[in-house]
C-alpha atoms as a PDB file:
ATOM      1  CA  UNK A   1     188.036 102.940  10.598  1.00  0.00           C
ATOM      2  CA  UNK A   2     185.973 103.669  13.933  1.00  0.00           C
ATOM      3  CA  UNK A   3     184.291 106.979  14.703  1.00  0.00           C
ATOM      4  CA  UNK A   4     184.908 108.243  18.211  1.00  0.00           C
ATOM      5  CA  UNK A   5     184.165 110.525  21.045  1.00  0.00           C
ATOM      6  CA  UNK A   6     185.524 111.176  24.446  1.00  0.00           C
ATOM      7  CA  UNK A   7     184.662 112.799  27.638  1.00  0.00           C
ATOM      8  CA  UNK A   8     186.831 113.028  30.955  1.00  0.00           C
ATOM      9  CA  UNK A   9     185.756 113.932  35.131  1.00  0.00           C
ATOM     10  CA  UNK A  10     187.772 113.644  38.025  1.00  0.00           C
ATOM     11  CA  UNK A  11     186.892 111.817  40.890  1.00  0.00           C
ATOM     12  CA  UNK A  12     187.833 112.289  44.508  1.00  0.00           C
ATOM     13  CA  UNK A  13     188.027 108.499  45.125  1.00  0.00           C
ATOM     14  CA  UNK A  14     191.744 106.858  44.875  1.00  0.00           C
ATOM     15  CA  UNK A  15     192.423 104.999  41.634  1.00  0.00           C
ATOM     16  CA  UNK A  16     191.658 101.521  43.198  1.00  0.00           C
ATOM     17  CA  UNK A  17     188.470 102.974  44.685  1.00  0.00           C
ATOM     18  CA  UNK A  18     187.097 104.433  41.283  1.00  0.00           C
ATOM     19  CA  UNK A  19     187.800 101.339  39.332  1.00  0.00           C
ATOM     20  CA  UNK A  20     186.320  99.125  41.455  1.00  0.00           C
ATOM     21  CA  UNK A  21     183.052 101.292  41.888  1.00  0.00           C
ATOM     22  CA  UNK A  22     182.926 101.269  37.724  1.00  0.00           C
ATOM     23  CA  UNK A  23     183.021  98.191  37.644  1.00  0.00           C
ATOM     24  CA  UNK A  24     180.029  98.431  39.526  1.00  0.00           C
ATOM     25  CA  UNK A  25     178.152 100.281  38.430  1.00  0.00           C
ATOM     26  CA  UNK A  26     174.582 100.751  38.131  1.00  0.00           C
ATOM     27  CA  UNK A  27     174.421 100.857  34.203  1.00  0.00           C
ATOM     28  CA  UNK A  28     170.616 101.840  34.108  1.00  0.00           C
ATOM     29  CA  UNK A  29     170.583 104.916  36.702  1.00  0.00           C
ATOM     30  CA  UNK A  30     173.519 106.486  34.805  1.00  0.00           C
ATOM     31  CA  UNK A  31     172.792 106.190  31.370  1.00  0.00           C
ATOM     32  CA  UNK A  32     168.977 107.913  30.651  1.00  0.00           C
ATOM     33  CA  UNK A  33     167.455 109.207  27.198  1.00  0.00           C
ATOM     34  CA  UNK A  34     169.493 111.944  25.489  1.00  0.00           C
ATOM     35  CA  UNK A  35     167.670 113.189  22.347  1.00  0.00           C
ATOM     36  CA  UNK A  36     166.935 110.807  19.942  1.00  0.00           C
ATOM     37  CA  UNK A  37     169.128 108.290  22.172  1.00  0.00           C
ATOM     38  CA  UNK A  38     167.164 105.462  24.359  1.00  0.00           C
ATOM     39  CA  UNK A  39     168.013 105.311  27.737  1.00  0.00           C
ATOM     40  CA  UNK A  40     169.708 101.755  29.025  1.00  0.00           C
ATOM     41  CA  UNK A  41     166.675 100.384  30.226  1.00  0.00           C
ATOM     42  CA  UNK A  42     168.164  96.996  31.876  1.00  0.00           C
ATOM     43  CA  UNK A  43     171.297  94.691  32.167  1.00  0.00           C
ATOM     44  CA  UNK A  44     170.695  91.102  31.587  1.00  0.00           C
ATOM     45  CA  UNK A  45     173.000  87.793  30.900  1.00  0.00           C
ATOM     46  CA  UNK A  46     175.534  89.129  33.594  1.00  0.00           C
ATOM     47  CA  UNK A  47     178.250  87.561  35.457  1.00  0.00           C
ATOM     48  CA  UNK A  48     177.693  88.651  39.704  1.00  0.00           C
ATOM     49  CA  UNK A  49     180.957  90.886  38.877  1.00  0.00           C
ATOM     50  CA  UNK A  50     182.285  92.918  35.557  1.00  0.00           C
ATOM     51  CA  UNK A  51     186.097  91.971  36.264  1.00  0.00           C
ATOM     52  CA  UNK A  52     186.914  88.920  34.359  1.00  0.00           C
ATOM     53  CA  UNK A  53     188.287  89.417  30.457  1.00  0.00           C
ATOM     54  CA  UNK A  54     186.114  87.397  28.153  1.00  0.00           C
ATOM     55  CA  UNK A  55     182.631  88.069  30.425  1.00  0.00           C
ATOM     56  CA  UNK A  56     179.376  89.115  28.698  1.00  0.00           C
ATOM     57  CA  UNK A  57     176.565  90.959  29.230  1.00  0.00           C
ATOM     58  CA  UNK A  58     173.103  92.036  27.345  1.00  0.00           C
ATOM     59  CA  UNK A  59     172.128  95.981  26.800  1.00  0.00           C
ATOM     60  CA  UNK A  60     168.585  96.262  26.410  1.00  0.00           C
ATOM     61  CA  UNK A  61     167.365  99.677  25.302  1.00  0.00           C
ATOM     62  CA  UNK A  62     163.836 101.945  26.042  1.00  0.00           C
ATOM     63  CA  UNK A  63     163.107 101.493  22.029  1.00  0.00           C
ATOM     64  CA  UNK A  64     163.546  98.011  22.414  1.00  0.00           C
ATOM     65  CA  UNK A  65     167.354  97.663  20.855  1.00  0.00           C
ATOM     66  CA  UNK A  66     170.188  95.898  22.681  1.00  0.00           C
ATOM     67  CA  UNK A  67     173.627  94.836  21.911  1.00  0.00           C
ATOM     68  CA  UNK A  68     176.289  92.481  23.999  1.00  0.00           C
ATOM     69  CA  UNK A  69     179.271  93.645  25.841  1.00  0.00           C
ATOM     70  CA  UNK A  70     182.054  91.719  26.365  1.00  0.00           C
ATOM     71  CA  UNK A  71     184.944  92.492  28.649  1.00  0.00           C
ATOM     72  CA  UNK A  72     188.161  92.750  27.293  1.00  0.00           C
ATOM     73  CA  UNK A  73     190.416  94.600  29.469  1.00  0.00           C
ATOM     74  CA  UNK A  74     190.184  94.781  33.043  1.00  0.00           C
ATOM     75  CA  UNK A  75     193.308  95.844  34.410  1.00  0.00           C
ATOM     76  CA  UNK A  76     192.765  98.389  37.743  1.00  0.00           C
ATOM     77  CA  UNK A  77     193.239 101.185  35.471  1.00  0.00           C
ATOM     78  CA  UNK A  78     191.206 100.222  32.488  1.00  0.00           C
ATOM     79  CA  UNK A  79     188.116  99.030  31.854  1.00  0.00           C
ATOM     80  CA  UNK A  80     187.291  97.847  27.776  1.00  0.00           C
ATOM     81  CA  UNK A  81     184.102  96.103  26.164  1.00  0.00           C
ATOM     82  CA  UNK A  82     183.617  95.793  22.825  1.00  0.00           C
ATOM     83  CA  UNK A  83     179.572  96.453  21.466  1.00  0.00           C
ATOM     84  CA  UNK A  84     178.376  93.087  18.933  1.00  0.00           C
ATOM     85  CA  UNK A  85     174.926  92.252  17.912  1.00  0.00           C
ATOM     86  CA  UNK A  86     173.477  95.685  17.878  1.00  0.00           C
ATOM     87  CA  UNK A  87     169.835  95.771  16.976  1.00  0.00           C
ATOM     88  CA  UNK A  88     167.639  98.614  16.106  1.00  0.00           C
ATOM     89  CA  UNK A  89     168.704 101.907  14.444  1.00  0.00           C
ATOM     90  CA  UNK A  90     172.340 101.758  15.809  1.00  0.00           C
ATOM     91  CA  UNK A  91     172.399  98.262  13.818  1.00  0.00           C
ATOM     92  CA  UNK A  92     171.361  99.556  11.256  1.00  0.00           C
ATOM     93  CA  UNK A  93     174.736 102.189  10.927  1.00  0.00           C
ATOM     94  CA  UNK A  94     177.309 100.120  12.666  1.00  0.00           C
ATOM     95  CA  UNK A  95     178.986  96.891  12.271  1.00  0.00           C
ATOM     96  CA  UNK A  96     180.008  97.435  16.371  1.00  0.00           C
ATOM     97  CA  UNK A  97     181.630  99.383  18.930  1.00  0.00           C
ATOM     98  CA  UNK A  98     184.373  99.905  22.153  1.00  0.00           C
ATOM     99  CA  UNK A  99     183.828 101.481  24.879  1.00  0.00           C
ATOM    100  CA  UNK A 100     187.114 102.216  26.697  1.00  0.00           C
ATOM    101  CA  UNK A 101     187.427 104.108  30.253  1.00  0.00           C
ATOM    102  CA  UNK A 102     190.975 104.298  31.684  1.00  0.00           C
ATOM    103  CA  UNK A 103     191.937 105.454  35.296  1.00  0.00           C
ATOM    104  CA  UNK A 104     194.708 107.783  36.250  1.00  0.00           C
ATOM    105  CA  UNK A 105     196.372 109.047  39.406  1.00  0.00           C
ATOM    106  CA  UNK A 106     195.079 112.722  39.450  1.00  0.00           C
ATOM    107  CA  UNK A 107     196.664 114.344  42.743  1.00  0.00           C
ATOM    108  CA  UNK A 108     194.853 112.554  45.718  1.00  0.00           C
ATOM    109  CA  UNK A 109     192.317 111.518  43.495  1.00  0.00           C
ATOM    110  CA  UNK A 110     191.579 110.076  39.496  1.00  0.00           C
ATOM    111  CA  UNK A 111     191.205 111.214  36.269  1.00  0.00           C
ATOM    112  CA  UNK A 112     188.711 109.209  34.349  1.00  0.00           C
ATOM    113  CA  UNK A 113     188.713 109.567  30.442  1.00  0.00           C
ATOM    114  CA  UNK A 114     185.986 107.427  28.521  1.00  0.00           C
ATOM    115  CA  UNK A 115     186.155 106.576  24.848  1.00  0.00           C
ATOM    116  CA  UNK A 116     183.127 105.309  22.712  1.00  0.00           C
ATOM    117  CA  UNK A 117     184.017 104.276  19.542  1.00  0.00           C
ATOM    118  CA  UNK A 118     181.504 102.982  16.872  1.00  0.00           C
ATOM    119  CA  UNK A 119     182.566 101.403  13.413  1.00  0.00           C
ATOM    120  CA  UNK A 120     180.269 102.274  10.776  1.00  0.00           C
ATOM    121  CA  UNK A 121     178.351  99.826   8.592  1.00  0.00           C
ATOM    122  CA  UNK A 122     180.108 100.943   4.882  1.00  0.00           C
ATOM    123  CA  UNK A 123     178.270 104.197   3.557  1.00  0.00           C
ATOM    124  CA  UNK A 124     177.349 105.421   7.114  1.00  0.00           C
ATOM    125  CA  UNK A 125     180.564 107.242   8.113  1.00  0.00           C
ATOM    126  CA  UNK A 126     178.812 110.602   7.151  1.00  0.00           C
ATOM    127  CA  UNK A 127     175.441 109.614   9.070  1.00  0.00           C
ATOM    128  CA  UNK A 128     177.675 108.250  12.274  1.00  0.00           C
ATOM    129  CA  UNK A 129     179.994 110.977  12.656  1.00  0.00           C
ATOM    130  CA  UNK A 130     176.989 113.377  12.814  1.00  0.00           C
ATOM    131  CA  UNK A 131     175.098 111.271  15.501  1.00  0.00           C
ATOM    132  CA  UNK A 132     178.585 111.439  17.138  1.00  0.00           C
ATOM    133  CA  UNK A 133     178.991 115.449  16.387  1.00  0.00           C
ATOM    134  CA  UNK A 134     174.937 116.081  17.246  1.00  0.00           C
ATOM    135  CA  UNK A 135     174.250 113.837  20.288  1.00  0.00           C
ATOM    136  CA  UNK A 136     176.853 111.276  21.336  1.00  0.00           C
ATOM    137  CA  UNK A 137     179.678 113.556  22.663  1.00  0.00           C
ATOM    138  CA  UNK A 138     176.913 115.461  24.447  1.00  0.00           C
ATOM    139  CA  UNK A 139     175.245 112.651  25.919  1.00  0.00           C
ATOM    140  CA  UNK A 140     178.694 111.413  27.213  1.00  0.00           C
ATOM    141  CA  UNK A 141     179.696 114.999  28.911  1.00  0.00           C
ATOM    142  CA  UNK A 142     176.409 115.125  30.438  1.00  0.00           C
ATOM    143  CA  UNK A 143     176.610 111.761  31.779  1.00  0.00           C
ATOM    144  CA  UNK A 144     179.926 111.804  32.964  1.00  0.00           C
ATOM    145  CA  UNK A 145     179.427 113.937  35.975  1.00  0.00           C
ATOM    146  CA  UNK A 146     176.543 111.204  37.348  1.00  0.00           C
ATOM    147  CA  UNK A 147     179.296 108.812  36.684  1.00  0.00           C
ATOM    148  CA  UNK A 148     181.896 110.756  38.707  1.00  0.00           C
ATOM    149  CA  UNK A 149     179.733 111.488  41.670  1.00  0.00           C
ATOM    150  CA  UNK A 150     179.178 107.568  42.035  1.00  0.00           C
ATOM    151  CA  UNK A 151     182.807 107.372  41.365  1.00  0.00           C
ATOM    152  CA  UNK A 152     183.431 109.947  44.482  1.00  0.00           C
ATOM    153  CA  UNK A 153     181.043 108.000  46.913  1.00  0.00           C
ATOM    154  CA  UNK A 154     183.498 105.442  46.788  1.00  0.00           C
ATOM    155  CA  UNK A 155     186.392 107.889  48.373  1.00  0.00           C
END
């Protein structure tokens, strides 16, 4: 059973618009340090666009972790990867991950929700669900507004 968190923004910038600017995006610049969290520190191993289902792409982190993405929806008004091959401290509580941001109409514009979810390594529910409850649903409200005002240049 995966541990989750969500955080939602609106975005001036029509569906189509939004999604394709995710898509994207500029992984590094939006995601810093939070806490005890690294900050994406580069994007390697990745195809020229983030569009296809099955594509792949390497996470390196500031302390030197990384994990691989892999594309498994990409739809116009969803956008899934699923985390494998974490290294470092979030290897050492969880098997893997999902991150999951869908698109919807929102007046003349688009809500955007984003779900992480992690699944814990067994025995590290309790220690997860805290990092969640401390730090990761934090870190994902506070970078969700970066992430919407990229979204909105794209209007």
């Amino acid at each position: 059973m995966s541990t989750s968190a969500s955080a939602r923004g609106t975005t001036r910038a029509a569906p189509d618009d939004a999604y394709r600017a995710l898509t994207e995006l500029d992984v590094p610049a939006h995601f810093p340090r939070f806490g005890p969290l690294p900050a994406v520190a580069a994007i390697t191993e990745s195809p020229a666009t983030w569009t296809e289902v099955g594509a792949t792409r390497l996470v390196h982190m500031s302390d030197g972790s990384r994990f691989r993405e892999q594309l498994v929806v990409a739809d116009g008004a969803r956008l899934s990867y699923r985390l494998s091959g974490l290294t470092g401290l979030l290897g050492l509580l969880v098997s893997g991950g999902r991150a999951d941001w869908r698109l919807a109409p929102y007046g003349a514009g688009t809500v955007v929700d984003w779900t992480y979810s992690f699944d814990p390594k067994p025995g590290r529910r309790p220690i997860v669900a805290l990092v969640i409850a401390l730090w990761w649903r934090r870190y994902m409200q506070r970078v969700m507004p970066a992430v919407v005002a990229t979204l909105d240049r794209a209007a």
